[in-house]
C-alpha atoms as a PDB file:
ATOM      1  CA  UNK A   1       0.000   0.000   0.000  1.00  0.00           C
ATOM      2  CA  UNK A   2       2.737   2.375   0.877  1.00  0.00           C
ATOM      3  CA  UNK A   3       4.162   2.085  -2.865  1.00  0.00           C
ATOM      4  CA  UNK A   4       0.578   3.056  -4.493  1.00  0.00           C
ATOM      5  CA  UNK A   5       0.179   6.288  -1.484  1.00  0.00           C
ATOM      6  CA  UNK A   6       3.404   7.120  -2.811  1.00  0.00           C
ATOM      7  CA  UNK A   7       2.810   6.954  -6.512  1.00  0.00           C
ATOM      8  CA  UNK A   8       0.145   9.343  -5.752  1.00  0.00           C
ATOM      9  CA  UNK A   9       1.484  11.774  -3.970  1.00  0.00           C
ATOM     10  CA  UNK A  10       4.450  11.991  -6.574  1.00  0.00           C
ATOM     11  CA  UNK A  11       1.039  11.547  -9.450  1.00  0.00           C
ATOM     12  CA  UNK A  12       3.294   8.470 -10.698  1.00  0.00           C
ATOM     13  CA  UNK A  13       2.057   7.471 -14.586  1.00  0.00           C
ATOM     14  CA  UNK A  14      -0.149   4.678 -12.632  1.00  0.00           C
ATOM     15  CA  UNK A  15      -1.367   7.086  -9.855  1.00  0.00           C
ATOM     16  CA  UNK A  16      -4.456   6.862 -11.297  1.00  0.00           C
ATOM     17  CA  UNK A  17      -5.656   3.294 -11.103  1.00  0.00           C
ATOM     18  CA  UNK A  18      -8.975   2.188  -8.697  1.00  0.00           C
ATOM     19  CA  UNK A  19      -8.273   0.577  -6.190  1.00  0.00           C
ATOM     20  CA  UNK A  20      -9.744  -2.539  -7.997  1.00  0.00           C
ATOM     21  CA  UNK A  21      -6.934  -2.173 -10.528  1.00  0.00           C
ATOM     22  CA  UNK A  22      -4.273  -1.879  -8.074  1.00  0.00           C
ATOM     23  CA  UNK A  23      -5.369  -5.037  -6.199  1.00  0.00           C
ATOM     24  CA  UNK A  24      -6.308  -3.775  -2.831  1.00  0.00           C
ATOM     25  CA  UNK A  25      -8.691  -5.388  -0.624  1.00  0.00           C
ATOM     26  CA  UNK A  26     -11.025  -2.895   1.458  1.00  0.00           C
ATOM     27  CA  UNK A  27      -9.011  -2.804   4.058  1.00  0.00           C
ATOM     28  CA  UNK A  28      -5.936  -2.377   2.164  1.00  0.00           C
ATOM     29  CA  UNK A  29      -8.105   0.729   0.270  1.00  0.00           C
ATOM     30  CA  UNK A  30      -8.681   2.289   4.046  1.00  0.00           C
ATOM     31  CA  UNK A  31      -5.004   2.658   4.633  1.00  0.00           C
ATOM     32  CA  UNK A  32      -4.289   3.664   1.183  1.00  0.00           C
ATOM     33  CA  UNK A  33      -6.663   6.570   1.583  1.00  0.00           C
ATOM     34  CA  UNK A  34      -5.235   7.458   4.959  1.00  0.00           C
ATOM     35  CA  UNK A  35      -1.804   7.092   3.972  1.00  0.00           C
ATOM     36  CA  UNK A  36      -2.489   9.500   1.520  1.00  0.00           C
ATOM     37  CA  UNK A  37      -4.076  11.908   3.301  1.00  0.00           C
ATOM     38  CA  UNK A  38      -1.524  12.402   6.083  1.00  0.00           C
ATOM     39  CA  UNK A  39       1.139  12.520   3.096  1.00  0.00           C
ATOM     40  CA  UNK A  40      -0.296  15.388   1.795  1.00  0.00           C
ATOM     41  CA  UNK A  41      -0.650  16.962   4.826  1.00  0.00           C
ATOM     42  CA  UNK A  42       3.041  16.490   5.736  1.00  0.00           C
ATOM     43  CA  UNK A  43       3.686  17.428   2.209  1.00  0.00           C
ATOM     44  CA  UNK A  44       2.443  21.189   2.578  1.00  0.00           C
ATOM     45  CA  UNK A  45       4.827  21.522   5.546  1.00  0.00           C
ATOM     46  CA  UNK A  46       7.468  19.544   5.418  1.00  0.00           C
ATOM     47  CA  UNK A  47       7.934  18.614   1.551  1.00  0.00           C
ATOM     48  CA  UNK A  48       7.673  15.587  -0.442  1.00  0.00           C
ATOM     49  CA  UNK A  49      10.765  13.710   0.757  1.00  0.00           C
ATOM     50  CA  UNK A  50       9.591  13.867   4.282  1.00  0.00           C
ATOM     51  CA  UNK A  51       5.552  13.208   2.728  1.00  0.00           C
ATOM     52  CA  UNK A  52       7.130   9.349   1.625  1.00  0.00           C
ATOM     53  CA  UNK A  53       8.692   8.898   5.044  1.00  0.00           C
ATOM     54  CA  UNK A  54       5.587   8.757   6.729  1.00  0.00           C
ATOM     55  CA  UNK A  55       3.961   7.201   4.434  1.00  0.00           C
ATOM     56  CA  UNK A  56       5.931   4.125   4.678  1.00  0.00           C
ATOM     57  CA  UNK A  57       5.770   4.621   8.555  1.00  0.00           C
ATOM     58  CA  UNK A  58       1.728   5.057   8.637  1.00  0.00           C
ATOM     59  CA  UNK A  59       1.451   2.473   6.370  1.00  0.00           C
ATOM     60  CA  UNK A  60       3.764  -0.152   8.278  1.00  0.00           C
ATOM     61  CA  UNK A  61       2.062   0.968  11.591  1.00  0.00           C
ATOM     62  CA  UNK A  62      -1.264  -0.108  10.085  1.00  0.00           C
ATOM     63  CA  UNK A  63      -0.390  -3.521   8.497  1.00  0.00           C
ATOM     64  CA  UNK A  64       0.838  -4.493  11.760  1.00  0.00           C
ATOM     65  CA  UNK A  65      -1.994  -3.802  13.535  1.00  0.00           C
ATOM     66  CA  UNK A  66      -4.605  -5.644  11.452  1.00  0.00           C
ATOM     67  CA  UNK A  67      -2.287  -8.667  11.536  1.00  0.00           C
ATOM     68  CA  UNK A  68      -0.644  -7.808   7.927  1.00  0.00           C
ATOM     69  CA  UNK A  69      -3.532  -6.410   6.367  1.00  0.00           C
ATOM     70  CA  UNK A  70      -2.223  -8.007   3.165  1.00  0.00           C
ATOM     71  CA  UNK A  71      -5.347 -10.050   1.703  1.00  0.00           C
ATOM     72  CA  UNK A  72      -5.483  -9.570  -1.841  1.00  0.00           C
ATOM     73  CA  UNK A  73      -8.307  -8.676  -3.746  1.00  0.00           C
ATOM     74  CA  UNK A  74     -10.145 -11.954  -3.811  1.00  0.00           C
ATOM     75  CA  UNK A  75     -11.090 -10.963  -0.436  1.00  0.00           C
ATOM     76  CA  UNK A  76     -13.351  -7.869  -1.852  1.00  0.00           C
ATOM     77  CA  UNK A  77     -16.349  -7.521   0.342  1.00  0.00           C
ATOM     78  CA  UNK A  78     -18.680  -4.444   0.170  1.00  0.00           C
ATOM     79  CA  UNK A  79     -18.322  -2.217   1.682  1.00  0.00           C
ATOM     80  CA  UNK A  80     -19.914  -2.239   5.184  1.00  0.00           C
ATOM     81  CA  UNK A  81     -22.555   0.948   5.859  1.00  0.00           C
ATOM     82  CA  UNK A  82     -21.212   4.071   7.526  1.00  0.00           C
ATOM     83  CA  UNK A  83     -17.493   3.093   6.181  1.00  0.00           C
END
């Protein structure tokens, strides 16, 4: 997840794949989304180098506390109300 947050905070030539299309589960979409978030944040103060640090932090942080959070796709559930 932390190599697709980073693609598109840099707006890499595949930045703008679904999440479908990238192979991320739900779950793997929810820390995508916050990953990038909080990069862009950090990227208005602090610049892009420092943006890609904490994505890869946030984004390790996360996996390792759902267990991994590494499911593939074939695991695609909807999407559960209020989420």
């Amino acid at each position: 997840m932390s190599y697709w947050a980073k693609e598109t905070l840099k707006g890499g030539k595949w930045s703008g794949l679904d999440w479908e299309q990238k192979g991320l589960s739900n779950d793997q979409y929810a820390i995508h989304e916050e990953a990038v978030a909080a990069g862009r944040a950090e990227e208005r103060t602090a610049g892009l180098d420092k943006a890609l640090e904490l994505v890869d932090r946030l984004v390790a942080q996360r996996c390792a506390a759902q267990n991994g959070a590494t499911w593939s796709s074939e695991n695609w559930r909807l999407p559960s109300p209020g989420r």
